[in-house]
Protein backbone atom coordinates (compact mmCIF):
# COMPACT_ATOMS: atom_id res chain seq x y z
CA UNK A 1 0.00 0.00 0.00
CA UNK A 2 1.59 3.30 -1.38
CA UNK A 3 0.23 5.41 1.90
CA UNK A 4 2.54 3.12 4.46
CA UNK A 5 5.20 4.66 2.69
CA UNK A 6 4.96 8.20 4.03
CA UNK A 7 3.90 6.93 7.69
CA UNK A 8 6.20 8.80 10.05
CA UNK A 9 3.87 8.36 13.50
CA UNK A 10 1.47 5.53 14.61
CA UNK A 11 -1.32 6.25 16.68
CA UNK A 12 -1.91 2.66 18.74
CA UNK A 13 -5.78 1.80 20.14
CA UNK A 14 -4.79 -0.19 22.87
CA UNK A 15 -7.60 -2.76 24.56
CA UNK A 16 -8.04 -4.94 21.61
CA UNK A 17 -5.21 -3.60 19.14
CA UNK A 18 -1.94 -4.32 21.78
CA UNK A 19 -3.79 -6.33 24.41
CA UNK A 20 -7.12 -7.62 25.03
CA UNK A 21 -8.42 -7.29 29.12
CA UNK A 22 -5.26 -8.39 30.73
CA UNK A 23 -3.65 -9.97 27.98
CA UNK A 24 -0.75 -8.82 25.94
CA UNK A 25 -0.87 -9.54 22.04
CA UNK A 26 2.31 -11.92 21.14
CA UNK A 27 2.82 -9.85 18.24
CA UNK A 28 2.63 -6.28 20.59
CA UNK A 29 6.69 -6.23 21.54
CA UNK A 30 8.35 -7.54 18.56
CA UNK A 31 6.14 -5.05 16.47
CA UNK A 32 6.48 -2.10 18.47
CA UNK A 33 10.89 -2.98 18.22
CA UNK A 34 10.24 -2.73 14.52
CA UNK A 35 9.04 0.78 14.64
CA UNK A 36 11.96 1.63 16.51
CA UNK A 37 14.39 0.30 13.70
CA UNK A 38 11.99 1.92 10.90
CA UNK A 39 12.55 5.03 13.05
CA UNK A 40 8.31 5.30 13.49
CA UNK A 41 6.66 6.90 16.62
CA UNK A 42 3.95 6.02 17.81
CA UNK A 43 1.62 7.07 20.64
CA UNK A 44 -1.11 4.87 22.61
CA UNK A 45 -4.60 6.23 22.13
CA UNK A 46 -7.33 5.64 24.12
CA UNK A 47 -11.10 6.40 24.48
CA UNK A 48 -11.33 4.44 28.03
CA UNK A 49 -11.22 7.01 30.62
CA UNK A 50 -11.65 4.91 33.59
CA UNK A 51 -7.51 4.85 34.46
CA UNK A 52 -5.45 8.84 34.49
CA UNK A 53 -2.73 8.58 32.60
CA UNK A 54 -0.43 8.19 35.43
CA UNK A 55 -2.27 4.81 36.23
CA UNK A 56 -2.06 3.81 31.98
CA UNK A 57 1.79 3.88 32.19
CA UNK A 58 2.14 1.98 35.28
CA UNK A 59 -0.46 -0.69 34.00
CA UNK A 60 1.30 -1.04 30.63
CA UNK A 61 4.96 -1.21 32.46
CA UNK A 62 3.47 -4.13 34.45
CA UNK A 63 1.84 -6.00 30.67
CA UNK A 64 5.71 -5.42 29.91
CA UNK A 65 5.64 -2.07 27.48
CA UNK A 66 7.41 0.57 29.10
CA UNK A 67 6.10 3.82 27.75
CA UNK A 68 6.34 7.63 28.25
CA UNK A 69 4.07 10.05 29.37
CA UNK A 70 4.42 11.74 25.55
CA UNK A 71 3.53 8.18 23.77
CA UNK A 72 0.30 8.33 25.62
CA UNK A 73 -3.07 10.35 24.96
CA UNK A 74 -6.82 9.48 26.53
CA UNK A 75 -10.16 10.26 26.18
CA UNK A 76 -9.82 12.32 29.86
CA UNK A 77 -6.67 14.52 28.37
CA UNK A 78 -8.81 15.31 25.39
CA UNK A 79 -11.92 16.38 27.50
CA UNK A 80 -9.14 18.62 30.03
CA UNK A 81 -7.97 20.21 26.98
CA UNK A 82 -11.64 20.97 25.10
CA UNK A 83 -12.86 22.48 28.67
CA UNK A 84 -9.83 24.57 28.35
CA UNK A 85 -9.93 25.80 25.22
CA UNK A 86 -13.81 25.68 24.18
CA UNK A 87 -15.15 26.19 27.78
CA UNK A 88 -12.55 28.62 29.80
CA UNK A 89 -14.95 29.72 32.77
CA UNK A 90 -15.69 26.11 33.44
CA UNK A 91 -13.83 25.26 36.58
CA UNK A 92 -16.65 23.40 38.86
CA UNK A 93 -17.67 19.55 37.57
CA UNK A 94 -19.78 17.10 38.53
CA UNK A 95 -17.45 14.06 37.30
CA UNK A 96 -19.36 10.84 37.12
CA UNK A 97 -16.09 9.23 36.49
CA UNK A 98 -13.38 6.85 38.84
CA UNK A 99 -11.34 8.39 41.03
CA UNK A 100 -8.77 8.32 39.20
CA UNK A 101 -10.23 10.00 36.27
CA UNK A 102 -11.49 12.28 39.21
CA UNK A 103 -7.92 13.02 40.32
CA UNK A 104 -6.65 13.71 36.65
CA UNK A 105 -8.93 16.23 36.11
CA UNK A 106 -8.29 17.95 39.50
CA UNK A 107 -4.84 17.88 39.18
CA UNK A 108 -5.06 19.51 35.67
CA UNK A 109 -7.24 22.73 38.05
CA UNK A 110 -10.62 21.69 38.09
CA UNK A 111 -12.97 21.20 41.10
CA UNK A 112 -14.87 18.11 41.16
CA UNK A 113 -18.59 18.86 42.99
CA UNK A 114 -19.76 17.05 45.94
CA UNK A 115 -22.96 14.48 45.24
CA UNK A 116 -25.46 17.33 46.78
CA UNK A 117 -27.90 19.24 45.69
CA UNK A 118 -26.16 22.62 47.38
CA UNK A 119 -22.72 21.59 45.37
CA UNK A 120 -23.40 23.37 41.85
CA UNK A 121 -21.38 22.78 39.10
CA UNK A 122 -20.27 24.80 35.96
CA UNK A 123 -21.01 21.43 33.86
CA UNK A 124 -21.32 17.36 33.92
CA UNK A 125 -18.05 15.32 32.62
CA UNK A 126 -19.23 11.53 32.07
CA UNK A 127 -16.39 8.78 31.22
CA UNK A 128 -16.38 5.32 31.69
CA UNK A 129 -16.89 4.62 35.76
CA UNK A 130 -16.00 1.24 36.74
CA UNK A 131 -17.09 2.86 40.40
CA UNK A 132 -20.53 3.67 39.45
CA UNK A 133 -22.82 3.99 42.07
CA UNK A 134 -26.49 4.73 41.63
CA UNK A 135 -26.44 7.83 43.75
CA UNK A 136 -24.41 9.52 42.01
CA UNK A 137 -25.51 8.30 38.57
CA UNK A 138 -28.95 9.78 39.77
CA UNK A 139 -27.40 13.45 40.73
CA UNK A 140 -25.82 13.07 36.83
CA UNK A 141 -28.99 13.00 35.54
CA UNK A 142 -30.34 15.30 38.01
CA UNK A 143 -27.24 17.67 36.71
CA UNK A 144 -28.63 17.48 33.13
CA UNK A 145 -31.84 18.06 33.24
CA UNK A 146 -31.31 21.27 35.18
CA UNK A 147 -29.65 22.47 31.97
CA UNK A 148 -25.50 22.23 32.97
CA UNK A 149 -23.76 21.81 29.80
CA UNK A 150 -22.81 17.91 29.46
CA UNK A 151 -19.35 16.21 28.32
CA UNK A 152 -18.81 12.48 27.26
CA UNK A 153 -15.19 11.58 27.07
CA UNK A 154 -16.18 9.04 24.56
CA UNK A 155 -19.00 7.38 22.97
CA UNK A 156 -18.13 3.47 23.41
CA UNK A 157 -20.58 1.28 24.38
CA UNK A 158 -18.75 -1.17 25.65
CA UNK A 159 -15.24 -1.85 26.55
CA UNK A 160 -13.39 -5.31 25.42
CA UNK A 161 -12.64 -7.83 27.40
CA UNK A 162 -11.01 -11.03 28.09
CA UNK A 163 -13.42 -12.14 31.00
CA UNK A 164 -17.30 -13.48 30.62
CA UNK A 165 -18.99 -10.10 30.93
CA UNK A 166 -20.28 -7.08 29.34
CA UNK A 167 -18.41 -3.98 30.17
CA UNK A 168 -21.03 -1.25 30.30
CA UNK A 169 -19.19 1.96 29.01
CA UNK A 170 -19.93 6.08 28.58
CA UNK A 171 -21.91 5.43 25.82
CA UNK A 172 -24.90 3.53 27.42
CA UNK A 173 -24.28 5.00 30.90
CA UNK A 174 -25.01 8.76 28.76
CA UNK A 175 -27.75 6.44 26.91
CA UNK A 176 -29.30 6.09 30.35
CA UNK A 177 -28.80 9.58 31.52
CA UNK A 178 -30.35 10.30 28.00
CA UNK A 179 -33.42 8.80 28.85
CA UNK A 180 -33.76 9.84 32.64
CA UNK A 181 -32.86 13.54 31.73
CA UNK A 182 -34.37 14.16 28.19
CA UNK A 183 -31.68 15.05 26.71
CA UNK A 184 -27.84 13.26 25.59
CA UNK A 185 -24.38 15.14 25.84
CA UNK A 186 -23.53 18.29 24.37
CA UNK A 187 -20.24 17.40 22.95
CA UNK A 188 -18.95 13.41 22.89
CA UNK A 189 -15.03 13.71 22.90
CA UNK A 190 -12.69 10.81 22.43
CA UNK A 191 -12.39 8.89 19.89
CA UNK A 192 -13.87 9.14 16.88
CA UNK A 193 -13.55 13.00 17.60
CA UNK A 194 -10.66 14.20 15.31
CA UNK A 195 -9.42 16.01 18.36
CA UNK A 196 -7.71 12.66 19.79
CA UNK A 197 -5.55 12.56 16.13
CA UNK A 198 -5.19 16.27 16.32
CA UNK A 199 -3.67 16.54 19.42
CA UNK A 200 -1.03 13.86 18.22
CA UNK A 201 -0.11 15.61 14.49
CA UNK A 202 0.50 18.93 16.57
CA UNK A 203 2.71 17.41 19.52
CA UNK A 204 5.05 15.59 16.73
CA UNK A 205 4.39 18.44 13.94
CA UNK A 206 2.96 15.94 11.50
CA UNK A 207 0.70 16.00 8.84
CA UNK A 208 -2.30 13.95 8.47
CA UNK A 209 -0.96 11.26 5.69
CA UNK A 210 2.18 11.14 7.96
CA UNK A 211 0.05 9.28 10.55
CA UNK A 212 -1.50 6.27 11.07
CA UNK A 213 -3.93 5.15 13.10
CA UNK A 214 -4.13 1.31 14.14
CA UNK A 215 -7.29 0.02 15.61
CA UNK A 216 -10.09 -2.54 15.87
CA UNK A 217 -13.37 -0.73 16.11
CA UNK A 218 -14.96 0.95 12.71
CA UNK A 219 -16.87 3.14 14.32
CA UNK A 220 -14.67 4.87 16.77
CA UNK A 221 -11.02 4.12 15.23
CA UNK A 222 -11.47 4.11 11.40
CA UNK A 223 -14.19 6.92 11.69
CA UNK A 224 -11.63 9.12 13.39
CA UNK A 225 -8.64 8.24 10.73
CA UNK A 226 -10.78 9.16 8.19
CA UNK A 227 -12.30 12.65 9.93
CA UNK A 228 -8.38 13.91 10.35
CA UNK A 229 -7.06 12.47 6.80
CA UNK A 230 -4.73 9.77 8.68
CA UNK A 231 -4.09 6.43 7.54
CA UNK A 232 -6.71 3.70 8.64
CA UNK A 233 -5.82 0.16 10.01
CA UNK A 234 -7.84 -1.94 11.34
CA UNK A 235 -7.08 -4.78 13.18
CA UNK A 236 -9.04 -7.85 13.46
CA UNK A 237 -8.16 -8.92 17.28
CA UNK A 238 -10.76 -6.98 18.68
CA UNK A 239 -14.59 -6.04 18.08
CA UNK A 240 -14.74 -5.99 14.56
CA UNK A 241 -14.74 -8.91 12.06
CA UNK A 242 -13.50 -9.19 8.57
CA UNK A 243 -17.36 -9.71 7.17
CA UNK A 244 -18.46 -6.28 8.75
CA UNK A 245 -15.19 -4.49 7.28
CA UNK A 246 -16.18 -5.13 3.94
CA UNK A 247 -19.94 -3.50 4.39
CA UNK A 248 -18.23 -0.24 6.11
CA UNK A 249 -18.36 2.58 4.16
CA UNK A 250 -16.04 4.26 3.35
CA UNK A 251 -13.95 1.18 4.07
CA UNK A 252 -10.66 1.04 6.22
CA UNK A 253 -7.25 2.36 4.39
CA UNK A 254 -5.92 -1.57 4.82
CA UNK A 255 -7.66 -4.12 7.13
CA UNK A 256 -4.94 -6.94 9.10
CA UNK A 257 -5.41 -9.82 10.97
CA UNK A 258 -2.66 -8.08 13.34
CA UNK A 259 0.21 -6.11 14.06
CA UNK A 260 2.50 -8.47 12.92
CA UNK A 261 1.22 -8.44 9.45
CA UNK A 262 1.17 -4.26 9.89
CA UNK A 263 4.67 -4.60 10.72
CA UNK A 264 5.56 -6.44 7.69
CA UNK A 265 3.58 -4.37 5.45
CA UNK A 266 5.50 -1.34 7.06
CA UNK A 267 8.80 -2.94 6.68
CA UNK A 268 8.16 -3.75 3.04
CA UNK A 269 7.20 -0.06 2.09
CA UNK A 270 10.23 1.01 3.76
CA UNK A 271 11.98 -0.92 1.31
CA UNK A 272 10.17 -0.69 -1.89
């Protein structure tokens, strides 16, 4: 494929492109070595908000990838820097969010509200809470339908995994809130925002056919790529199968079993 050839930066999904749950991909060290010797960059992206970033490095040191806080960008980063930038008297949220996500965003000088009526915030920020509790999913809703403006970090559904469960993500926890509230976010970050790519082609001075971005979700990953002009891969070791690949439209830049077969599909433009 004649794009691969002018791929300086690869944006990475991570939970179900480099590991699945728990689980580390076989192919995820020896292909992230060959980008090293290709001399290609690459970042982990991801739309799960439920871990800071601080908490994303340590878990992917212990899986065995050791990674700095530059090759990393979440859903929760691109939410701080949209309140920032499209939102700057926004200081007081109602987070319905983990602690750490909580922490993150408090760290980066925001107030997170108390769960009480008397505790106003500016606005609601909703990510993917692995800590939900019904209280405070109530006080949400209660949030919204009094009219405060109303951030997703990301509009997954679900979150992969490698146990026998459904993950319940943002997307059907706002879906909820949706219904109980009459009325869904404002503004759904993350993922397949172009802001997650953006942030990426300005922090290594790219431009868009200079990056890649690997993944294995259409909606979310390949929508994205295609939004900011960058290279789509998608991966078949996650949600999405090779049947529904071909329906997509417009379909994915190149479609893989894996990263091993990206890596020798980047090698072999390298030398063409």
């Amino acid at each position: 494929m004649n794009r691969l050839k002018h791929i300086r930066h690869l944006a990475l999904d991570m939970d179900g492109t480099i590991y699945s749950g728990g689980t580390l991909f076989d192919s995820t060290r020896p292909f992230l070595a060959l980008l090293g010797e290709l001399g290609i960059g690459h970042t982990f992206l991801t739309n799960n908000s439920s871990k800071s970033s601080k908490d994303y490095l340590a878990h992917l040191r212990k899986i065995g990838i050791m990674a700095d806080a530059d090759q990393l960008y979440t859903s929760t980063q691109a939410a701080i820097e949209y309140l920032r930038e499209q939102m700057p008297a926004v200081r007081r949220l109602f987070i319905l969010g983990t602690a750490s996500m909580r922490a993150e965003m408090e760290a980066s000088g925001f107030a997170s509200t108390a769960d009480s009526p008397q505790d106003e915030p500016d606005a609601v920020v909703v990510g993917f809470d692995t800590e939900l509790t019904y209280a405070r999913l109530c006080r949400t809703a209660y949030w919204v339908s009094r009219g405060k403006p109303f951030v997703a970090t990301h509009p997954d559904r679900v979150c992969p995994t490698d146990q026998p469960t459904v993950l319940v993500d943002c997307g059907a926890v706002c879906a909820a809130i949706e219904q109980a509230a009459g009325r869904g976010p404002d503004t759904v970050l993350g993922k397949p925002h172009p802001c997650m790519l953006r942030g990426i082609l300005h922090r290594h001075a790219l431009a868009p056919e200079e990056l890649g971005m690997v993944g294995d979700r259409l909606y979310t990953d390949m929508a994205m790529a295609t939004k900011a002009g960058a290279v789509g891969v998608l991966v078949l070791t996650g949600e999405t199968t090779a049947a529904a690949a071909t329906k997509h439209s417009p379909p994915p830049d190149l479609v893989l079993p894996g990263l091993a077969e990206l890596g020798e599909r980047l090698r072999a433009a390298r030398q063409s």
